[in-house]
PDB file of N, CA and C in Angstrom:
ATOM      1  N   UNK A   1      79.893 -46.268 -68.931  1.00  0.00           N
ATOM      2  CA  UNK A   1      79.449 -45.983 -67.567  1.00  0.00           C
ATOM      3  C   UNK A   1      78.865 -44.566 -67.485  1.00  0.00           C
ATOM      4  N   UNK A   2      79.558 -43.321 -68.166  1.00  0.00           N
ATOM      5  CA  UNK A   2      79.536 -42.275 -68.139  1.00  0.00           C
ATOM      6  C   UNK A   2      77.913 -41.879 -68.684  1.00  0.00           C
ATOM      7  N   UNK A   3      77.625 -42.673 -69.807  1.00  0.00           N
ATOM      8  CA  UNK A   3      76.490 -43.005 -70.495  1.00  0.00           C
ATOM      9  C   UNK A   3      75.383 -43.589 -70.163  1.00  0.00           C
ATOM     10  N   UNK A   4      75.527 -44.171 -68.891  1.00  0.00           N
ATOM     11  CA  UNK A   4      74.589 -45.067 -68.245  1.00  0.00           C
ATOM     12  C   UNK A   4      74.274 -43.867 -67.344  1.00  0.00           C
ATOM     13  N   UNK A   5      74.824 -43.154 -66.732  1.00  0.00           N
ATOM     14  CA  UNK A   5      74.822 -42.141 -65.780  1.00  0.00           C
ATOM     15  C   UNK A   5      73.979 -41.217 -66.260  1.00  0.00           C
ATOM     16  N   UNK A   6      74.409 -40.580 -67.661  1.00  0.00           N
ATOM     17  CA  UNK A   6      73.406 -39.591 -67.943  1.00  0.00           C
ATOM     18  C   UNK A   6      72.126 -39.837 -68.580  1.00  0.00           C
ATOM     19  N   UNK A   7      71.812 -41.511 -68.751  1.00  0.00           N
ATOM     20  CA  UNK A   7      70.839 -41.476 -68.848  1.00  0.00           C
ATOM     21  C   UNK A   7      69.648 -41.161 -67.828  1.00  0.00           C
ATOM     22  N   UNK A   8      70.353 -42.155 -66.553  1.00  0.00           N
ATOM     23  CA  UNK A   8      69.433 -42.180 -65.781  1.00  0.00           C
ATOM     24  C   UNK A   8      69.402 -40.762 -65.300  1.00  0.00           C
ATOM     25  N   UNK A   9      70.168 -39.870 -65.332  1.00  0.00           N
ATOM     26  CA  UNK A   9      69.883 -38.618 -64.734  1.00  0.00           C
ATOM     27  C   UNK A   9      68.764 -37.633 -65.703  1.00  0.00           C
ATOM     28  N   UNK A  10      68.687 -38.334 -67.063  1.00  0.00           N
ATOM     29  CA  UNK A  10      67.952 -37.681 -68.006  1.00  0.00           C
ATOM     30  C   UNK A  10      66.231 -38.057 -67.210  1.00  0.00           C
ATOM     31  N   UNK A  11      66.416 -39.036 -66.696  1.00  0.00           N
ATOM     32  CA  UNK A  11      65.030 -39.864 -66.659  1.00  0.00           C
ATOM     33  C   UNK A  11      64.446 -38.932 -65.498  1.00  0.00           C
ATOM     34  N   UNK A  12      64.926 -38.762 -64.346  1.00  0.00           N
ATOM     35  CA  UNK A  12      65.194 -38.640 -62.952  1.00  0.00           C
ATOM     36  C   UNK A  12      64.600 -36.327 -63.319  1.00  0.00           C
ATOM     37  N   UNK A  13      65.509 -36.203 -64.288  1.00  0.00           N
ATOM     38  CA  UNK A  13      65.216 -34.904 -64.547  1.00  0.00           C
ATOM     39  C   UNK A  13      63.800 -34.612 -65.215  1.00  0.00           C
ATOM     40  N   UNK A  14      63.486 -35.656 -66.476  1.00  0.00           N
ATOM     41  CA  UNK A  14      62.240 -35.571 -66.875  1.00  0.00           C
ATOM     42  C   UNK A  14      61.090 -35.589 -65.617  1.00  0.00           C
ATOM     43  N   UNK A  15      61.136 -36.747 -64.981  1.00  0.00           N
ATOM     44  CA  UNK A  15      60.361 -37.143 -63.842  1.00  0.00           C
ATOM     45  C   UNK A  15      60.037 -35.994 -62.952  1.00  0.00           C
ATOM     46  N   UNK A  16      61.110 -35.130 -62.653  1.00  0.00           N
ATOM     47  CA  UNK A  16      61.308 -33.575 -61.648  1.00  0.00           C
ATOM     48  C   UNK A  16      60.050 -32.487 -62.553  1.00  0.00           C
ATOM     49  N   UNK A  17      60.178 -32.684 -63.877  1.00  0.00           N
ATOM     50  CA  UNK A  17      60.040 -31.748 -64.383  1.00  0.00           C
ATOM     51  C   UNK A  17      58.343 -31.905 -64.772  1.00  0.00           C
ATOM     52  N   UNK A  18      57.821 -33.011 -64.911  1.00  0.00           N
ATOM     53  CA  UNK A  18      56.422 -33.727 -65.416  1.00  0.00           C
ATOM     54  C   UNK A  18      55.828 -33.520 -63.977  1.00  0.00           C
ATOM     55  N   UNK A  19      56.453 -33.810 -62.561  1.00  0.00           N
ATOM     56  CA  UNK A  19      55.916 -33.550 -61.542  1.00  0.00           C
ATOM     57  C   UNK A  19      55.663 -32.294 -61.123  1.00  0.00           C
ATOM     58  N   UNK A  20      56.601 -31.332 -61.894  1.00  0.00           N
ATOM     59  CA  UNK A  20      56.237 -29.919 -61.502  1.00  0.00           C
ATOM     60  C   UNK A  20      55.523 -29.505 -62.116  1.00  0.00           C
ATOM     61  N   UNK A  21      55.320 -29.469 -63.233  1.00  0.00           N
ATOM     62  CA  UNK A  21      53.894 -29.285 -64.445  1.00  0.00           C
ATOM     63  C   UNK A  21      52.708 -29.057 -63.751  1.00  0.00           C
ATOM     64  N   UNK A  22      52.857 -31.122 -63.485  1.00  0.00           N
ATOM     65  CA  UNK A  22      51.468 -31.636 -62.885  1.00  0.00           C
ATOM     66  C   UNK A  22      50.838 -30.590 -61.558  1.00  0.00           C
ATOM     67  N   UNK A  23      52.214 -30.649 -61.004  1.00  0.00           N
ATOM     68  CA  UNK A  23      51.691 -29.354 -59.441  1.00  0.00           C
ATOM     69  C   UNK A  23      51.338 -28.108 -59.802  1.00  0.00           C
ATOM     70  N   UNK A  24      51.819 -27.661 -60.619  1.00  0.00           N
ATOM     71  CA  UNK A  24      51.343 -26.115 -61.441  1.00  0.00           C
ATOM     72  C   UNK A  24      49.952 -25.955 -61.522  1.00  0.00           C
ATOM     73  N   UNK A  25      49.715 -27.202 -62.780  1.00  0.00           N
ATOM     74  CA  UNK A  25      48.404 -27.256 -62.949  1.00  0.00           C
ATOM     75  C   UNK A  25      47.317 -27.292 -62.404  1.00  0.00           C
ATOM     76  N   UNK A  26      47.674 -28.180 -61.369  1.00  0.00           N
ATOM     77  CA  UNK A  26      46.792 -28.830 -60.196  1.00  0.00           C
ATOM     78  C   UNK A  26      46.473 -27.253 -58.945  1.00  0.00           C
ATOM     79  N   UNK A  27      47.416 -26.950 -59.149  1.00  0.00           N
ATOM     80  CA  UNK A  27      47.686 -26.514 -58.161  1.00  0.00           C
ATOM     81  C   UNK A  27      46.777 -24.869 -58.652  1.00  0.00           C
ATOM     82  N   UNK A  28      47.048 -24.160 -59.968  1.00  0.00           N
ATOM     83  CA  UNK A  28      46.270 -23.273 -60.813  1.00  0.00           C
ATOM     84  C   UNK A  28      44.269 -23.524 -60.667  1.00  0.00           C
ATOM     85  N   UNK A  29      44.442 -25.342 -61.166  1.00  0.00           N
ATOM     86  CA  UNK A  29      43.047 -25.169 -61.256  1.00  0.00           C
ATOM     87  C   UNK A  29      42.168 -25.246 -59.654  1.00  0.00           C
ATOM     88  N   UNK A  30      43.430 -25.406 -59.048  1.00  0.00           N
ATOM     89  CA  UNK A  30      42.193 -25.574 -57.843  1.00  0.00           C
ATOM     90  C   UNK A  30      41.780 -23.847 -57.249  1.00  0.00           C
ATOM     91  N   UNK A  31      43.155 -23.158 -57.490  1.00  0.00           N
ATOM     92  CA  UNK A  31      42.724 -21.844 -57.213  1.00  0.00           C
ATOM     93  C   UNK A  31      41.777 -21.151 -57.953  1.00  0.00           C
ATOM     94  N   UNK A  32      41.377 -21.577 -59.225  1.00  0.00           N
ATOM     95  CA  UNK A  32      40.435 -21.243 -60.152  1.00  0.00           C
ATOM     96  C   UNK A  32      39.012 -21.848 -59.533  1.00  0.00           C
ATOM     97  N   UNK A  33      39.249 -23.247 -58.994  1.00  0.00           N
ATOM     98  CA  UNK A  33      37.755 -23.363 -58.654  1.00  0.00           C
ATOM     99  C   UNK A  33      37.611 -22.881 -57.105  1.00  0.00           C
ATOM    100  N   UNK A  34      38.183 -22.238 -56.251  1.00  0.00           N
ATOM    101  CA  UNK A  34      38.151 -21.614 -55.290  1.00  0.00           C
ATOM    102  C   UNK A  34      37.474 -20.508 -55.695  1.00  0.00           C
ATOM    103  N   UNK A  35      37.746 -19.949 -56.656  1.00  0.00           N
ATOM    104  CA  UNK A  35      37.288 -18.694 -56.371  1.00  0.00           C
ATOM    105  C   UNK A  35      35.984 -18.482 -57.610  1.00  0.00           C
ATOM    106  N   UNK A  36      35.703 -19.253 -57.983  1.00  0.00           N
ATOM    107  CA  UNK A  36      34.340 -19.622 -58.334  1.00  0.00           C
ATOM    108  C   UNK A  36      33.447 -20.230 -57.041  1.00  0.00           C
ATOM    109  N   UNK A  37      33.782 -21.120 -56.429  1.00  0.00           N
ATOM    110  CA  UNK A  37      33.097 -21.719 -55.300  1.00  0.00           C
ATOM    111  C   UNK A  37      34.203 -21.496 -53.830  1.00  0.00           C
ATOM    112  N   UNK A  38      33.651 -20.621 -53.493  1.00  0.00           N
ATOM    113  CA  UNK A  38      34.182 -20.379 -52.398  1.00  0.00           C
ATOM    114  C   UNK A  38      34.331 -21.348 -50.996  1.00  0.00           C
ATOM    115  N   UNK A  39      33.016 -22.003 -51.070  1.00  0.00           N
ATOM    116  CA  UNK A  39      32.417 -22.544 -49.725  1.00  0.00           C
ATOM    117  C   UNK A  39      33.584 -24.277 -49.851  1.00  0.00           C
ATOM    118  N   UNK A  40      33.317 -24.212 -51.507  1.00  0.00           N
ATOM    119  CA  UNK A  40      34.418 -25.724 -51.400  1.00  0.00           C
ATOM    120  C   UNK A  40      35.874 -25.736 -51.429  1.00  0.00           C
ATOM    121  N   UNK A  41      36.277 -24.716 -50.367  1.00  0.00           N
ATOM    122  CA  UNK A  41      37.800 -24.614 -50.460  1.00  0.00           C
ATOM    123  C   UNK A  41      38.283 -25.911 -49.712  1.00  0.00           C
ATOM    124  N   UNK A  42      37.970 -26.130 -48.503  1.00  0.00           N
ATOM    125  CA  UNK A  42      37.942 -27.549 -48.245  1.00  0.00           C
ATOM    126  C   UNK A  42      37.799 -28.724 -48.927  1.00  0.00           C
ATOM    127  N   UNK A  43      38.305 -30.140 -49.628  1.00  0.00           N
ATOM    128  CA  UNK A  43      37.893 -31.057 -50.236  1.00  0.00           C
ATOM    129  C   UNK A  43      37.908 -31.758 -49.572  1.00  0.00           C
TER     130      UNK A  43
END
């Protein structure tokens, strides 16, 4: 049971952690193309 538990918490943690990446990134390149193109800060 104990084992079943930490899996899914392994999964649940990966998942936290691939989503925060993704927002980093996302989140880096858009400030990068902001400030190359100013006018398309809006999408």
């Amino acid at each position: 049971m104990s084992s079943k538990r930490k899996t899914i918490f392994k999964m649940i943690a990966c998942t936290i952690y691939a989503s925060v990446i993704v927002g980093i990134i996302s989140f880096l390149f858009t400030v990068n193309h902001n400030e190359k193109h100013p006018r398309s800060f809006i999408v």
